[in-house]
C-alpha atoms as a PDB file:
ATOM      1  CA  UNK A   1     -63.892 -27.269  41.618  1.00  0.00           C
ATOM      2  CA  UNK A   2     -61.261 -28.058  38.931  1.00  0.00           C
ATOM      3  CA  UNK A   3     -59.637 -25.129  37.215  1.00  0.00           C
ATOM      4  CA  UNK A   4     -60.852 -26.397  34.078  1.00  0.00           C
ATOM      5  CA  UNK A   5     -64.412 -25.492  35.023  1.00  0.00           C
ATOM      6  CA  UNK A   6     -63.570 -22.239  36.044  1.00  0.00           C
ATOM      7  CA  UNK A   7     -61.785 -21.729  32.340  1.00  0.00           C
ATOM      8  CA  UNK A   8     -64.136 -20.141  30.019  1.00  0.00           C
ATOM      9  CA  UNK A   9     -64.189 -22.068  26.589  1.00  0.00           C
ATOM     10  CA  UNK A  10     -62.288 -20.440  23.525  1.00  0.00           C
ATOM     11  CA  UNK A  11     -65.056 -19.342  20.880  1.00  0.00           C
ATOM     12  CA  UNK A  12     -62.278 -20.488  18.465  1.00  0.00           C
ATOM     13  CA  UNK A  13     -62.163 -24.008  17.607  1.00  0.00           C
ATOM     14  CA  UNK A  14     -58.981 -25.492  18.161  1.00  0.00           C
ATOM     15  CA  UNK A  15     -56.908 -22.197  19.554  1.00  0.00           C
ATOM     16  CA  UNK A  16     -54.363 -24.206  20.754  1.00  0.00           C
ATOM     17  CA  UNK A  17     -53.316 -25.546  16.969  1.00  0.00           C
ATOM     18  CA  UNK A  18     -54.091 -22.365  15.441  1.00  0.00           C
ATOM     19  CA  UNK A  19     -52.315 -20.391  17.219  1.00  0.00           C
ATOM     20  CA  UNK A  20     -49.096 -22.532  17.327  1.00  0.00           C
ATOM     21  CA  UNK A  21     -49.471 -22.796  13.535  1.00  0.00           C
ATOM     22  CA  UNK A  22     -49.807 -18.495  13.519  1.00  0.00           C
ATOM     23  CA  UNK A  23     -46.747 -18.063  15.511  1.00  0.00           C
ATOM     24  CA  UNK A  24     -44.987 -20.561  13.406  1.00  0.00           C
ATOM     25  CA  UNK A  25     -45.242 -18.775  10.311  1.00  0.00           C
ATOM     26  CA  UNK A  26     -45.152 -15.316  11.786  1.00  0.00           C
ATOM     27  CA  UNK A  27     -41.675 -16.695  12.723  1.00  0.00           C
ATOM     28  CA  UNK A  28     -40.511 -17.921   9.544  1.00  0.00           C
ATOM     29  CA  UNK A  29     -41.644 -14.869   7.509  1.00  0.00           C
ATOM     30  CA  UNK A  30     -41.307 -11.852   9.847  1.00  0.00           C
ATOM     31  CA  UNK A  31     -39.416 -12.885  13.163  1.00  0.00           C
ATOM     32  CA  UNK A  32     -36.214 -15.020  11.676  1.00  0.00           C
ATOM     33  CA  UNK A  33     -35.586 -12.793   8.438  1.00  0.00           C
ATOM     34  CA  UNK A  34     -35.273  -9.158  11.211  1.00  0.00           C
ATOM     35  CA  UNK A  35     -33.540 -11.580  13.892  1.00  0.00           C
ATOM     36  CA  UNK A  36     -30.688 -12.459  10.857  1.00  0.00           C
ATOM     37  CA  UNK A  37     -30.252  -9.114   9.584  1.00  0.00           C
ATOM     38  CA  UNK A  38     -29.638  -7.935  13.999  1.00  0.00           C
ATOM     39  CA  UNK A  39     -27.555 -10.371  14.638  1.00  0.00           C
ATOM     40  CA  UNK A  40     -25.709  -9.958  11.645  1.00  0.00           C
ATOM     41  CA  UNK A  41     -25.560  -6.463  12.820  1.00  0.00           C
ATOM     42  CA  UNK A  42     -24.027  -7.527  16.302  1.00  0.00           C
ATOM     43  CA  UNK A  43     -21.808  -9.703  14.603  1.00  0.00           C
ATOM     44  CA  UNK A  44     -20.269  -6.941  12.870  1.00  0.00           C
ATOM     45  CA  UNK A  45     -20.525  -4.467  15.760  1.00  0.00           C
ATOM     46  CA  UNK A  46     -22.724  -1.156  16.576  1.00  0.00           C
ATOM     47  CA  UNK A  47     -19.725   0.746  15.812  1.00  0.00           C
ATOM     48  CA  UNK A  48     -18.625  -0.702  12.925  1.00  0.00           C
ATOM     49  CA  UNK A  49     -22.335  -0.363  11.501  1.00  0.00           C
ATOM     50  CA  UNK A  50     -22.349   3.711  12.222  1.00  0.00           C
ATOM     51  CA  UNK A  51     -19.081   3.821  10.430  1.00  0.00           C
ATOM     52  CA  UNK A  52     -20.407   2.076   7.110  1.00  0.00           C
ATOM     53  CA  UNK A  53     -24.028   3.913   7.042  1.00  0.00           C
ATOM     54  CA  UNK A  54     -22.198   7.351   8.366  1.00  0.00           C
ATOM     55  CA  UNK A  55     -21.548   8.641   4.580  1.00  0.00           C
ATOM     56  CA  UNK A  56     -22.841  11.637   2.620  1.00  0.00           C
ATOM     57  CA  UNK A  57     -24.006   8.715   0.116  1.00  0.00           C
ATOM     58  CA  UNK A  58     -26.037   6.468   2.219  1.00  0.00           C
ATOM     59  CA  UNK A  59     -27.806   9.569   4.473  1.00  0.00           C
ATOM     60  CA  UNK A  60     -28.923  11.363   1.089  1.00  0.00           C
ATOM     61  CA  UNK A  61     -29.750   7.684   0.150  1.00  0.00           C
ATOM     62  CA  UNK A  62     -31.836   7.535   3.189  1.00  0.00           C
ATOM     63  CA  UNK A  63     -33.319  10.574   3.260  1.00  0.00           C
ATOM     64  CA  UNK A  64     -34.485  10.638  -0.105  1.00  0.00           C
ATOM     65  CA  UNK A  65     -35.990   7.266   0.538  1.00  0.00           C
ATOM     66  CA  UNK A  66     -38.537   8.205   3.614  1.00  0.00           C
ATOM     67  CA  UNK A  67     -38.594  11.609   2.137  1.00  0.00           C
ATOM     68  CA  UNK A  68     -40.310  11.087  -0.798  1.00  0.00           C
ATOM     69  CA  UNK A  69     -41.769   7.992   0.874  1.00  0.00           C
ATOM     70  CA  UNK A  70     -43.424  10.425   3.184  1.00  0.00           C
ATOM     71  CA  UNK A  71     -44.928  12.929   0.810  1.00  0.00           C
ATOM     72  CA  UNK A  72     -46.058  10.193  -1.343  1.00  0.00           C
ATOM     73  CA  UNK A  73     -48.144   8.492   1.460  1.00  0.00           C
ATOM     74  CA  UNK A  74     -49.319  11.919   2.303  1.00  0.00           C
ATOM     75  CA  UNK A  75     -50.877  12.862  -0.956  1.00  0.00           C
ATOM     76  CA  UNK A  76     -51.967   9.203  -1.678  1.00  0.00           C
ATOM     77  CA  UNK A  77     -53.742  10.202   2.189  1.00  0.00           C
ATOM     78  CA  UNK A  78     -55.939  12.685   0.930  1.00  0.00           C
ATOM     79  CA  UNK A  79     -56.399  11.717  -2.741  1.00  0.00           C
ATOM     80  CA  UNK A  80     -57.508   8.186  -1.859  1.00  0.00           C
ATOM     81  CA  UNK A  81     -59.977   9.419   0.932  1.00  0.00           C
ATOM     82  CA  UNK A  82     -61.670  11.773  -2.000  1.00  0.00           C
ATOM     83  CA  UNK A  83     -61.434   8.993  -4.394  1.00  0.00           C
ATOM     84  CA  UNK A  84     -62.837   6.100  -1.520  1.00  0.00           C
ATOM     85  CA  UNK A  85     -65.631   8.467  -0.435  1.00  0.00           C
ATOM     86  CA  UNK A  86     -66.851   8.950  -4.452  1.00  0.00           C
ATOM     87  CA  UNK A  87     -66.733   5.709  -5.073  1.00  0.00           C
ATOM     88  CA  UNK A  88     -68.905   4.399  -2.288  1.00  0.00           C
ATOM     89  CA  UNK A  89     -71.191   7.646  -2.410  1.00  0.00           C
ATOM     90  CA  UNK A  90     -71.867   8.414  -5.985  1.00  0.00           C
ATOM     91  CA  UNK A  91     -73.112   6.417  -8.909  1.00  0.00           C
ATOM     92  CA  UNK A  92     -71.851   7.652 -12.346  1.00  0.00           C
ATOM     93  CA  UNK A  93     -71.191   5.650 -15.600  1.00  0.00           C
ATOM     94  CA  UNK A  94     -67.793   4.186 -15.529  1.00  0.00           C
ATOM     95  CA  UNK A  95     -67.887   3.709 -12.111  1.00  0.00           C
ATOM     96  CA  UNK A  96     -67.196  -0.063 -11.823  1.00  0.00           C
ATOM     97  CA  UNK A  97     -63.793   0.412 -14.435  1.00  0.00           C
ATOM     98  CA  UNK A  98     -62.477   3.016 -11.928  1.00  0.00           C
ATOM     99  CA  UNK A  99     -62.995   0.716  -9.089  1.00  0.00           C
ATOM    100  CA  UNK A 100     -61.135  -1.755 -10.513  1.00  0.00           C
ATOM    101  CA  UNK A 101     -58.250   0.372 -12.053  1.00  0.00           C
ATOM    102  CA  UNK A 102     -57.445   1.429  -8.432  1.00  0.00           C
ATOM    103  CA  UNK A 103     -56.617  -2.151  -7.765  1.00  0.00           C
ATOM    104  CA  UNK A 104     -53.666  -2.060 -10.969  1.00  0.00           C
ATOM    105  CA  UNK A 105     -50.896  -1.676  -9.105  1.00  0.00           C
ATOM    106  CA  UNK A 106     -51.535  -5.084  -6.665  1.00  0.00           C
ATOM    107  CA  UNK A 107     -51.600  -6.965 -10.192  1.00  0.00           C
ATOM    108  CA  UNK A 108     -48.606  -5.423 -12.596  1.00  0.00           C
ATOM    109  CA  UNK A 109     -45.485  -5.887 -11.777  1.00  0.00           C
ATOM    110  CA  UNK A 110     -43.494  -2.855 -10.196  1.00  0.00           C
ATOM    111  CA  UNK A 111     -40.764  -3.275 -13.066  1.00  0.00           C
ATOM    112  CA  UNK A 112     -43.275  -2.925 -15.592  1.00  0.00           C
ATOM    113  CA  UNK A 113     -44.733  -0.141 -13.509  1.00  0.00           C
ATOM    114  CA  UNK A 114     -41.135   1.652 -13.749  1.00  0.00           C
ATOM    115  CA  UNK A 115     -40.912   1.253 -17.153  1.00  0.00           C
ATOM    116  CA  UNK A 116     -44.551   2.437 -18.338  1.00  0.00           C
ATOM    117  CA  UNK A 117     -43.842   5.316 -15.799  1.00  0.00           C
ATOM    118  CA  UNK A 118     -40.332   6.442 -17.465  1.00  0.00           C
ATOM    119  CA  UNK A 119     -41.985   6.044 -20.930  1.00  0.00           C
ATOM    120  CA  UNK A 120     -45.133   8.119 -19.770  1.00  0.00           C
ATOM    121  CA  UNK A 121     -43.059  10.894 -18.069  1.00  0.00           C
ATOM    122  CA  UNK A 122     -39.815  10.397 -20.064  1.00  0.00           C
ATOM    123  CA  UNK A 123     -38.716  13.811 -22.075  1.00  0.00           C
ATOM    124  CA  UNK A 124     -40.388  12.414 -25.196  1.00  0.00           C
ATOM    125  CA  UNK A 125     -42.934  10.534 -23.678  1.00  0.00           C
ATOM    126  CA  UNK A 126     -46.386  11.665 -23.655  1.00  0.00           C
ATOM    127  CA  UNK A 127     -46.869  13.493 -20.492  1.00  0.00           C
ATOM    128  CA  UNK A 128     -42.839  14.609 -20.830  1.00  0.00           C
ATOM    129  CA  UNK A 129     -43.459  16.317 -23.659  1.00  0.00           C
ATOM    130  CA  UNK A 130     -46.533  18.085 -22.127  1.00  0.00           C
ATOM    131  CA  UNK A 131     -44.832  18.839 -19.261  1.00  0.00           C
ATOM    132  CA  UNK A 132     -41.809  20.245 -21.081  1.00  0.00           C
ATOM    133  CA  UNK A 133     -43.289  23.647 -21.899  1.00  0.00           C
ATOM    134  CA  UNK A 134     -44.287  24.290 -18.396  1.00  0.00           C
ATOM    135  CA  UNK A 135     -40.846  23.779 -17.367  1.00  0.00           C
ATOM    136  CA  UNK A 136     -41.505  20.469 -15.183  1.00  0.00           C
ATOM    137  CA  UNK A 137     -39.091  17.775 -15.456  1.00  0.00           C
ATOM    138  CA  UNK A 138     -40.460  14.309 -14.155  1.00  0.00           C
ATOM    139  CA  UNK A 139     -38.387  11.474 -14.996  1.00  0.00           C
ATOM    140  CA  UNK A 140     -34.882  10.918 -13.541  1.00  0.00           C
ATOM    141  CA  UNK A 141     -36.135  13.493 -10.876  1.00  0.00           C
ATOM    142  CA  UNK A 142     -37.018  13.244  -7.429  1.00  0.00           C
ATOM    143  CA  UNK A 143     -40.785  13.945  -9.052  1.00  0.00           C
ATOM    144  CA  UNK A 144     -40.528  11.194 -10.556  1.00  0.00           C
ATOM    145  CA  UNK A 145     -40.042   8.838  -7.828  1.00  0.00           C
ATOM    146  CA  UNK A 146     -42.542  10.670  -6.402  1.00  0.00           C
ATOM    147  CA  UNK A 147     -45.142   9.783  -9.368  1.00  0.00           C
ATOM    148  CA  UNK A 148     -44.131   6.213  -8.715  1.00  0.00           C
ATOM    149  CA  UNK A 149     -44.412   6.185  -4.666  1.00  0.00           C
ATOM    150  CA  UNK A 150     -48.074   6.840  -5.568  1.00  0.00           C
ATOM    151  CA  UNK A 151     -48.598   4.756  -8.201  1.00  0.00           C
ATOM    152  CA  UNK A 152     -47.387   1.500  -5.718  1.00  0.00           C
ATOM    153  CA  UNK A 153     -49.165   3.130  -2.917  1.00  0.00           C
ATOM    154  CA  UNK A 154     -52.531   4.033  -3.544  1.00  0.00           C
ATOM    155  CA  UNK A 155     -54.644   1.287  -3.238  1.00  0.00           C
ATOM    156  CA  UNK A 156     -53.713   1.050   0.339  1.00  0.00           C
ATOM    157  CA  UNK A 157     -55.052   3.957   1.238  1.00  0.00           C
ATOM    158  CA  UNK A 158     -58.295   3.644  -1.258  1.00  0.00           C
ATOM    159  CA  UNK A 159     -58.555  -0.183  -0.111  1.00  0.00           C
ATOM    160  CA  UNK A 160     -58.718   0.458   3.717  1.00  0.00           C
ATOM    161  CA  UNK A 161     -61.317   3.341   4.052  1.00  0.00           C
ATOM    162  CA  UNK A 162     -63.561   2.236   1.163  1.00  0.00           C
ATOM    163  CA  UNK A 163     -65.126  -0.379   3.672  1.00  0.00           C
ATOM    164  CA  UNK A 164     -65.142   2.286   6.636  1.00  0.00           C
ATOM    165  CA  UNK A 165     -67.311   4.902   4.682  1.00  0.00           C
ATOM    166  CA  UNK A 166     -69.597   1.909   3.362  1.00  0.00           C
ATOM    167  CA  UNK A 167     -70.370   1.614   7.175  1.00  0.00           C
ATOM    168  CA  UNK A 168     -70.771   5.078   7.631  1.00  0.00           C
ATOM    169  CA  UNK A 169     -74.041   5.605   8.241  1.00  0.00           C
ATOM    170  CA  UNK A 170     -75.539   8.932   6.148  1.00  0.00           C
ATOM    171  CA  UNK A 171     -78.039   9.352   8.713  1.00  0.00           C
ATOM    172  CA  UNK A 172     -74.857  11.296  10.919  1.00  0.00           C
ATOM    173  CA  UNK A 173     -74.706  13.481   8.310  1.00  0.00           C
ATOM    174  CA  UNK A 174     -78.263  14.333   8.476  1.00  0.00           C
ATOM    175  CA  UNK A 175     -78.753  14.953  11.649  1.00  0.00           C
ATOM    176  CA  UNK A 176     -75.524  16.943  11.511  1.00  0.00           C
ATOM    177  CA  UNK A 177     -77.690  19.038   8.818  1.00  0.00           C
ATOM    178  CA  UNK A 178     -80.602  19.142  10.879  1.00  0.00           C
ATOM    179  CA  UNK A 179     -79.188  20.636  14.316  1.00  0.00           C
ATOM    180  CA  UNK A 180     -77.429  23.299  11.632  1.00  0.00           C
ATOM    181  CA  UNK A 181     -74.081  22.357  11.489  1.00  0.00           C
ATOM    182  CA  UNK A 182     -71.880  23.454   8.635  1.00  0.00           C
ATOM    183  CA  UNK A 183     -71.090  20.615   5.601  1.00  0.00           C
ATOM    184  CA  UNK A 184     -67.312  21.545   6.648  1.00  0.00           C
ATOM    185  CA  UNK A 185     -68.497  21.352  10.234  1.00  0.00           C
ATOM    186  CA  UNK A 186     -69.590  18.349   9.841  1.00  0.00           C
ATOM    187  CA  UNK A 187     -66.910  17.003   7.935  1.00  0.00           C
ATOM    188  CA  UNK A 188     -65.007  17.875  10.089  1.00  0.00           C
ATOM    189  CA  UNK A 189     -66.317  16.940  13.692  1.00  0.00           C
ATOM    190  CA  UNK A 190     -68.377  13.655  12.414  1.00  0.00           C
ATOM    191  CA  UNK A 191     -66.753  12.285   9.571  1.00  0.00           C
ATOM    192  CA  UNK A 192     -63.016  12.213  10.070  1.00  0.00           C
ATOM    193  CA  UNK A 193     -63.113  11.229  13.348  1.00  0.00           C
ATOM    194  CA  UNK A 194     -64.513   8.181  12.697  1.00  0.00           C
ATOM    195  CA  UNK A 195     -62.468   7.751   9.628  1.00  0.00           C
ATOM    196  CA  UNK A 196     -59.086   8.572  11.026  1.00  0.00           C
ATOM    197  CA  UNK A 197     -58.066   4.956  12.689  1.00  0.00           C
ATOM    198  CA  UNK A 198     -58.763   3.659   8.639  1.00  0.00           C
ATOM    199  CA  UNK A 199     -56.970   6.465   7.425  1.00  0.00           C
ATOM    200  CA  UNK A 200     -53.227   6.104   9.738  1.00  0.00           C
ATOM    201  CA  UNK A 201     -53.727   2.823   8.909  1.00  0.00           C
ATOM    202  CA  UNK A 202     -54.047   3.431   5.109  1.00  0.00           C
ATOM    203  CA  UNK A 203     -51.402   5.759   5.580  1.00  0.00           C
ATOM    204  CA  UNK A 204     -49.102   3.357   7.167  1.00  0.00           C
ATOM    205  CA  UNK A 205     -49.591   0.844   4.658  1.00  0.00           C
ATOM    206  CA  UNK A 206     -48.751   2.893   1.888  1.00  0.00           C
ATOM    207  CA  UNK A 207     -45.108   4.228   3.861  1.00  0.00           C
ATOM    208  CA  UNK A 208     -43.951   0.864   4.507  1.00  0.00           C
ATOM    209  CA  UNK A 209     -44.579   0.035   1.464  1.00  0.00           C
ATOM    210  CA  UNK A 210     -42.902   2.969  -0.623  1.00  0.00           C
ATOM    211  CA  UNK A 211     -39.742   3.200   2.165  1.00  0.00           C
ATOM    212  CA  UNK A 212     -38.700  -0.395   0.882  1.00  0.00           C
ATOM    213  CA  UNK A 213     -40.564  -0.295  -3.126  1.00  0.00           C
ATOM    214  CA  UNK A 214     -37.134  -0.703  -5.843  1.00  0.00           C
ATOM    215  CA  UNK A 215     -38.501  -2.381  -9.123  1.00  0.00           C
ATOM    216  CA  UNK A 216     -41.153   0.894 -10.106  1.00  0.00           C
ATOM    217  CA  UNK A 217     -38.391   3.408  -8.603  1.00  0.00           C
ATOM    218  CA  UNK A 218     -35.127   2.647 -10.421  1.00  0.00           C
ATOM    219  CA  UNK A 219     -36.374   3.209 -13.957  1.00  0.00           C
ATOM    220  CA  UNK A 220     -37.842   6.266 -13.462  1.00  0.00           C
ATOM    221  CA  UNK A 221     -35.039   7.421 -10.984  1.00  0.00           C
ATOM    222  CA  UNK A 222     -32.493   8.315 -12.746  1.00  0.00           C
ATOM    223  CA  UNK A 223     -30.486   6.603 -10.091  1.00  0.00           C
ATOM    224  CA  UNK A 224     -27.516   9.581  -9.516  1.00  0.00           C
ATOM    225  CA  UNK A 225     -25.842   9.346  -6.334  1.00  0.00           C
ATOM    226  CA  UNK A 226     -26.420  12.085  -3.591  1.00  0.00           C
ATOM    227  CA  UNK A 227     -29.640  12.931  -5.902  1.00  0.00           C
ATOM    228  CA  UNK A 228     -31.991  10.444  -6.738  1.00  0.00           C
ATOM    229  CA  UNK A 229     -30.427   7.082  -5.546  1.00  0.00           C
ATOM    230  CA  UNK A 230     -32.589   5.645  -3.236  1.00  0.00           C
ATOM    231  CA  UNK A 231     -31.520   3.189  -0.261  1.00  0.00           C
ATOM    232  CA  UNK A 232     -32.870  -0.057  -1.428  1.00  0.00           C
ATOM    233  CA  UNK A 233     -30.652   0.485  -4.500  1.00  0.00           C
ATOM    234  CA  UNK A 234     -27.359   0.953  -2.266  1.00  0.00           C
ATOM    235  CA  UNK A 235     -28.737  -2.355  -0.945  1.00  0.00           C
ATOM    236  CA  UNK A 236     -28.644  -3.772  -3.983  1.00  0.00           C
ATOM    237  CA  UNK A 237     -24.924  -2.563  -5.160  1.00  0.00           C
ATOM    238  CA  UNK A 238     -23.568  -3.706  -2.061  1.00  0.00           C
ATOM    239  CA  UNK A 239     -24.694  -7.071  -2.439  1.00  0.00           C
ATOM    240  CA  UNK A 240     -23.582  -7.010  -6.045  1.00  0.00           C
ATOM    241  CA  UNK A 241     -19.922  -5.950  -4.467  1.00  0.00           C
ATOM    242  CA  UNK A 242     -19.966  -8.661  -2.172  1.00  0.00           C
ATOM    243  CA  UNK A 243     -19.965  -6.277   0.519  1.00  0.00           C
ATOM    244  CA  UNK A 244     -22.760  -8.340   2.852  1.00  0.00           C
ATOM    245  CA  UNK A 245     -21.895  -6.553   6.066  1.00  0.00           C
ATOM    246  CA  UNK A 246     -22.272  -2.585   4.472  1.00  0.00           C
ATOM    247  CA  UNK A 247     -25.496  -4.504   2.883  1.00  0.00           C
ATOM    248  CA  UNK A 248     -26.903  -5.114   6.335  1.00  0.00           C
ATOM    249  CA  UNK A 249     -25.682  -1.761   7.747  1.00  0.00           C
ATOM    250  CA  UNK A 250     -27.907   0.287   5.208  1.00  0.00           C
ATOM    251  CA  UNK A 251     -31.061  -2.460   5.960  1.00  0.00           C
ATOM    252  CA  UNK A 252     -30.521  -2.012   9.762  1.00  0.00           C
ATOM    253  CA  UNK A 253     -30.582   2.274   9.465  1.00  0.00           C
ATOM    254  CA  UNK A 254     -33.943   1.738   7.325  1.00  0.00           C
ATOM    255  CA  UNK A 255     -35.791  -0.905   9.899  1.00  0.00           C
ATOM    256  CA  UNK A 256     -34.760   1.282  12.815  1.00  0.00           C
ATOM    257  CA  UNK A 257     -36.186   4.649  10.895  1.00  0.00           C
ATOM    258  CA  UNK A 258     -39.213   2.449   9.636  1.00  0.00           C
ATOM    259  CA  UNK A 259     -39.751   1.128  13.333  1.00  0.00           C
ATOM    260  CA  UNK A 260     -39.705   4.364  14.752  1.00  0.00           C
ATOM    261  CA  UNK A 261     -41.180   6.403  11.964  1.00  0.00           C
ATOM    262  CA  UNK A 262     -44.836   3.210  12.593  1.00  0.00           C
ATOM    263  CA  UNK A 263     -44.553   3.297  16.500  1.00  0.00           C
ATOM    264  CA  UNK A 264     -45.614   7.152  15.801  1.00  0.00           C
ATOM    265  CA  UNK A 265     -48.223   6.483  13.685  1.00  0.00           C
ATOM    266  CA  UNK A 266     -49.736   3.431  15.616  1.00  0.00           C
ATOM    267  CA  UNK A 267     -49.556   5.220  18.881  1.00  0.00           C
ATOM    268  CA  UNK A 268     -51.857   8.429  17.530  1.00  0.00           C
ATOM    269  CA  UNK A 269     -53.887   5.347  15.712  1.00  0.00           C
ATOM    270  CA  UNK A 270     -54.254   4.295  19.227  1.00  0.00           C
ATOM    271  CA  UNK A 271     -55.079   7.899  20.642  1.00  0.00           C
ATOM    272  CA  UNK A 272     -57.333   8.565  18.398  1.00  0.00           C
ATOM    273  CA  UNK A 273     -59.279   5.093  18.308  1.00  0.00           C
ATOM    274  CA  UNK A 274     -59.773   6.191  22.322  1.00  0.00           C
ATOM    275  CA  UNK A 275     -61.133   9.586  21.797  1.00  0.00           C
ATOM    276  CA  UNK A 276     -63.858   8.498  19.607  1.00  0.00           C
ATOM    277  CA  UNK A 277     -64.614   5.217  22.113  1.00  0.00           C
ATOM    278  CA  UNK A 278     -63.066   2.304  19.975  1.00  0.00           C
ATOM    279  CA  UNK A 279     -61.078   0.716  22.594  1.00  0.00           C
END
């Protein structure tokens, strides 16, 4: 018999095109930009690159960045499973609005974002000023890029568990009830479980996308080095300077971090999509 008996047809019409066309722009838009900036890296030299990112600047730069990158994704983490699991379990008036409001930050532009923010949470702004007596200080703080990290990142979080918990059957919970377990029990053993692939991914969408976010940051920033200058701004200057290679030194030291900082995350995505029988 011919081997092309033997070959089981694709359920895919037309893999062969598809796929060629997938890889093609994959290339263009991910592979080719990340190949330039490495080989512009091994053009200049590994040890030339430490030497240009190796600077109090650039490592509080850097640090700052996945820092408050980090406890921003965190926060928007639990806040956007609370607010995913009321939307898709309650029905209140208003409902529909707040649905809708979380997807804001996909539509405005993050420089309008920074400015509305700074406004809002400048000293005479209106939360400022309520703020003030309590001794909080959000704009041209590390709060305040903080406030914005969120701002950008929440939908991703809200966005890719809202579908999850519409699948999630309430008859778990009920017989969860029924053989006497807890409501924190339950939560617990049943429901995060089977929400926590949704959630690292939600998670990981929201730090990639505050490590690299500029336009919402820089206004509300403050922007003062070795406090609250963040790395895609050092990006930024250097390019402004001309200086192209320190401009690929600082974007090298962030996809490295980034890269190592997502293999985490998708390997316990991967543990924990095992332990509950996904894969």
């Amino acid at each position: 018999m011919r081997a092309g008996i033997l070959r089981s047809p694709s359920p895919l019409p037309g893999f062969g095109l598809s796929f060629g066309i997938m890889v093609t722009v994959l290339s263009i838009v991910v592979l080719l930009p990340i190949g330039a900036l490495l080989g512009r890296g091994l053009m200049i030299g590994p040890g030339d690159v430490w030497d240009m990112v190796n600077s109090r600047r650039i490592w509080s730069a850097l640090t700052l960045s996945f820092r408050a990158a980090l406890i921003a994704s965190l926060f928007n983490l639990v806040f956007g499973l609370l607010l995913a699991w009321v939307l898709v379990r309650y029905r209140f008036w208003g409902r529909r609005l707040v649905d809708a409001a979380v997807d804001l930050p996909f539509a405005l532009p993050t420089a309008v974002a920074g400015i509305a923010l700074s406004a809002l949470y400048a000293p005479n702004g209106v939360f400022g000023q309520a703020l003030a007596p309590l001794g909080i200080t959000v704009a041209y703080t590390e709060l305040g890029i903080w406030v914005a990290l969120v701002f950008i990142g929440f939908p991703f979080v809200v966005r890719t568990v809202q579908p999850v918990i519409e699948e999630l059957e309430p008859d778990l919970e009920e017989v969860s009830a029924t053989l006497g377990a807890r409501r924190m029990y339950t939560l617990r053993r049943v429901i995060l479980p089977t929400l926590t692939p949704a959630l690292l991914t939600g998670f990981a969408l929201a730090l990639a996308r505050s490590v690299g976010e500029y336009g919402s940051v820089i206004f509300i920033a403050g922007n003062i080095p070795n406090l609250t200058e963040i790395a895609p701004l050092l990006i930024v200057i250097r390019l402004e300077e001309y200086n192209y290679d320190a401009a690929a030194a600082i974007g090298i030291a962030m996809l490295v971090i980034s890269f190592a900082m997502l293999l985490v995350i998708n390997i316990i995505q991967t543990w924990s999509r095992r332990r509950i029988g996904l894969v």
